[in-house]
Protein backbone atom coordinates (compact mmCIF):
# COMPACT_ATOMS: atom_id res chain seq x y z
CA UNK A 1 127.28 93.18 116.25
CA UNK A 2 123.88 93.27 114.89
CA UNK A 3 122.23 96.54 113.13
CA UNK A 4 119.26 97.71 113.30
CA UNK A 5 116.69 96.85 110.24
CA UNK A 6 115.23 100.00 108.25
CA UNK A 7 112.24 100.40 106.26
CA UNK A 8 112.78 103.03 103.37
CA UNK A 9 110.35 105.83 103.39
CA UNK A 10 107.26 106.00 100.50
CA UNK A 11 104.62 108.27 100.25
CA UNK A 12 102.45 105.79 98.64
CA UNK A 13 102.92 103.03 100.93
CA UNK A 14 99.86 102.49 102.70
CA UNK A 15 99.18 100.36 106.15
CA UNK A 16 97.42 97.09 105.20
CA UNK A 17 93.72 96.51 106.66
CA UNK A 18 94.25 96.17 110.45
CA UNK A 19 91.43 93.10 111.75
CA UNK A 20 89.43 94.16 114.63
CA UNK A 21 87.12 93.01 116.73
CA UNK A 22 86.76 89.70 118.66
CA UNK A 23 87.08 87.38 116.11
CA UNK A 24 91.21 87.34 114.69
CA UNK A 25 92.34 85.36 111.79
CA UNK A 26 93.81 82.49 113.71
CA UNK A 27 90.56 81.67 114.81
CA UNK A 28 89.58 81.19 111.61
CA UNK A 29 92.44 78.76 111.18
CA UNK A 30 91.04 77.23 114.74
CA UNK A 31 87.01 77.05 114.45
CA UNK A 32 88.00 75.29 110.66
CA UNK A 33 89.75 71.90 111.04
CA UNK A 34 91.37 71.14 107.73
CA UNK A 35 90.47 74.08 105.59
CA UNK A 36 90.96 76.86 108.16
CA UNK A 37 94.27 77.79 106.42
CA UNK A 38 92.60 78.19 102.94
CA UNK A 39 90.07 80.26 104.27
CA UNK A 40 91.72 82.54 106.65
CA UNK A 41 94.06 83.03 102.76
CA UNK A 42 90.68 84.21 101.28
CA UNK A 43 89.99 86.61 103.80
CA UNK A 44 93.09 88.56 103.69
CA UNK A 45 92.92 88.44 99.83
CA UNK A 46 89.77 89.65 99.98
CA UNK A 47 90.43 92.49 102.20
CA UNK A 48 93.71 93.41 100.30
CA UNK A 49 91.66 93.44 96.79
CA UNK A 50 89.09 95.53 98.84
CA UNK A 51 91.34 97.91 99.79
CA UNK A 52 92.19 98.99 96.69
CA UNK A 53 89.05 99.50 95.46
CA UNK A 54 87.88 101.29 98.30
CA UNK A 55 90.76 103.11 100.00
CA UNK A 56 88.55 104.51 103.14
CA UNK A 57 88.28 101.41 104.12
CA UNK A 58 90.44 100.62 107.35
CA UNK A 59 89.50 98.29 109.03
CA UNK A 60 88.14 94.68 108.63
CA UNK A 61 85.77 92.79 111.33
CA UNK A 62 85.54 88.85 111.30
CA UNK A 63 81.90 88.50 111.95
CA UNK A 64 82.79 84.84 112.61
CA UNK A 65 85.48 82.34 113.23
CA UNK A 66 83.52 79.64 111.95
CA UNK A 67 82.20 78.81 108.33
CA UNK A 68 78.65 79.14 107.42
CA UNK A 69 76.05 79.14 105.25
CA UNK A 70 75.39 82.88 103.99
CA UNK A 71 71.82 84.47 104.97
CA UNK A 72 72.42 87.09 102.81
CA UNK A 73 72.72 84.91 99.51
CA UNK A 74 70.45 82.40 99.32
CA UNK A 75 71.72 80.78 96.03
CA UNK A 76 75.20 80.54 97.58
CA UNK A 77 76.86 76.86 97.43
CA UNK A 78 79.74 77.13 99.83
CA UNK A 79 80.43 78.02 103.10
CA UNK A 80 81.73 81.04 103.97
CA UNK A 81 83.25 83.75 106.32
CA UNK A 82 81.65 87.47 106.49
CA UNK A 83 83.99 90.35 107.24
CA UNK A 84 82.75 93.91 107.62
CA UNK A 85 85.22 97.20 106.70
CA UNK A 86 84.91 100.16 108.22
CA UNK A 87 86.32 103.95 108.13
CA UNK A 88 88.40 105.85 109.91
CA UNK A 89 85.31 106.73 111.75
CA UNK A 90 83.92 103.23 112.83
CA UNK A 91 81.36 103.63 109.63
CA UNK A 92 80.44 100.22 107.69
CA UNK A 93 81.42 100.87 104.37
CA UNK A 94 80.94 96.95 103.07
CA UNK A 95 80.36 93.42 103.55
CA UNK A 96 82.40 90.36 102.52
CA UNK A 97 82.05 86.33 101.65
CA UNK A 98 85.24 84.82 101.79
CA UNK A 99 85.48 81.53 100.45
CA UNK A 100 87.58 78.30 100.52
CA UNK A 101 88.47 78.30 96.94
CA UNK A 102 89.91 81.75 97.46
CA UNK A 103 86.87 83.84 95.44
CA UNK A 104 84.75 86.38 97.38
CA UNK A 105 81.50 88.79 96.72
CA UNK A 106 81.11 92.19 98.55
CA UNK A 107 78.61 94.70 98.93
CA UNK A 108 78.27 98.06 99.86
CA UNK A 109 76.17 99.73 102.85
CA UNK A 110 74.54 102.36 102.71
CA UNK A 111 77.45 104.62 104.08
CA UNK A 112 79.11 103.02 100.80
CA UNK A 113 76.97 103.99 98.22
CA UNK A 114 76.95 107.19 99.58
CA UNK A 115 80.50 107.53 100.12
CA UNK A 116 80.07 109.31 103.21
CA UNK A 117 82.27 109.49 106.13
């Protein structure tokens, strides 16, 4: 006889980021032969750290499977995978780098600085 699992109710237990988009975290583990693992780690770090820092965030979007040299930061010396978080509202809030050693850099939108929506 088997019974059913239960979850006890919290009022401060919060969904984690949900990943959206086309890009999921096993393809990071995929498009990454050998570090894939280590990298799709940094990402969800990343977006749990994020989270708490900036609770209207919701939702985090791969913006590729694959790692890659930043545009963004020229003086960057690793590879890395950019995620975008969004609202509630489907409003960019911030940008990510995730990296292989498990450290990351983020920056805010305009949206964020604002703190709108």
């Amino acid at each position: 006889m088997s019974t059913p699992l239960t979850r006890g109710f919290s009022t401060t237990s919060r969904a984690a980021i949900k990943f959206g988009g086309k890009v999921g975290l096993n393809d990071i583990v995929a498009q990454n032969p050998g570090n894939g693992e280590k990298l799709k780690s940094a990402v969800v770090d990343m977006a749990e750290t994020l989270e708490k820092i900036y609770p209207k965030i919701v939702e985090g979007q791969i913006q590729g499977a694959k790692a890659h040299t930043s545009s963004k930061d020229p003086n960057e010396t690793q590879k890395v995978i950019t995620v975008g978080f969004y609202s509630v509202s489907g409003t960019r809030m911030l940008s990510g780098h995730a990296r292989e050693d498990g450290n990351f850099s983020h920056w805010l939108s305009r949206a964020g600085r604002t703190g709108s929506k």
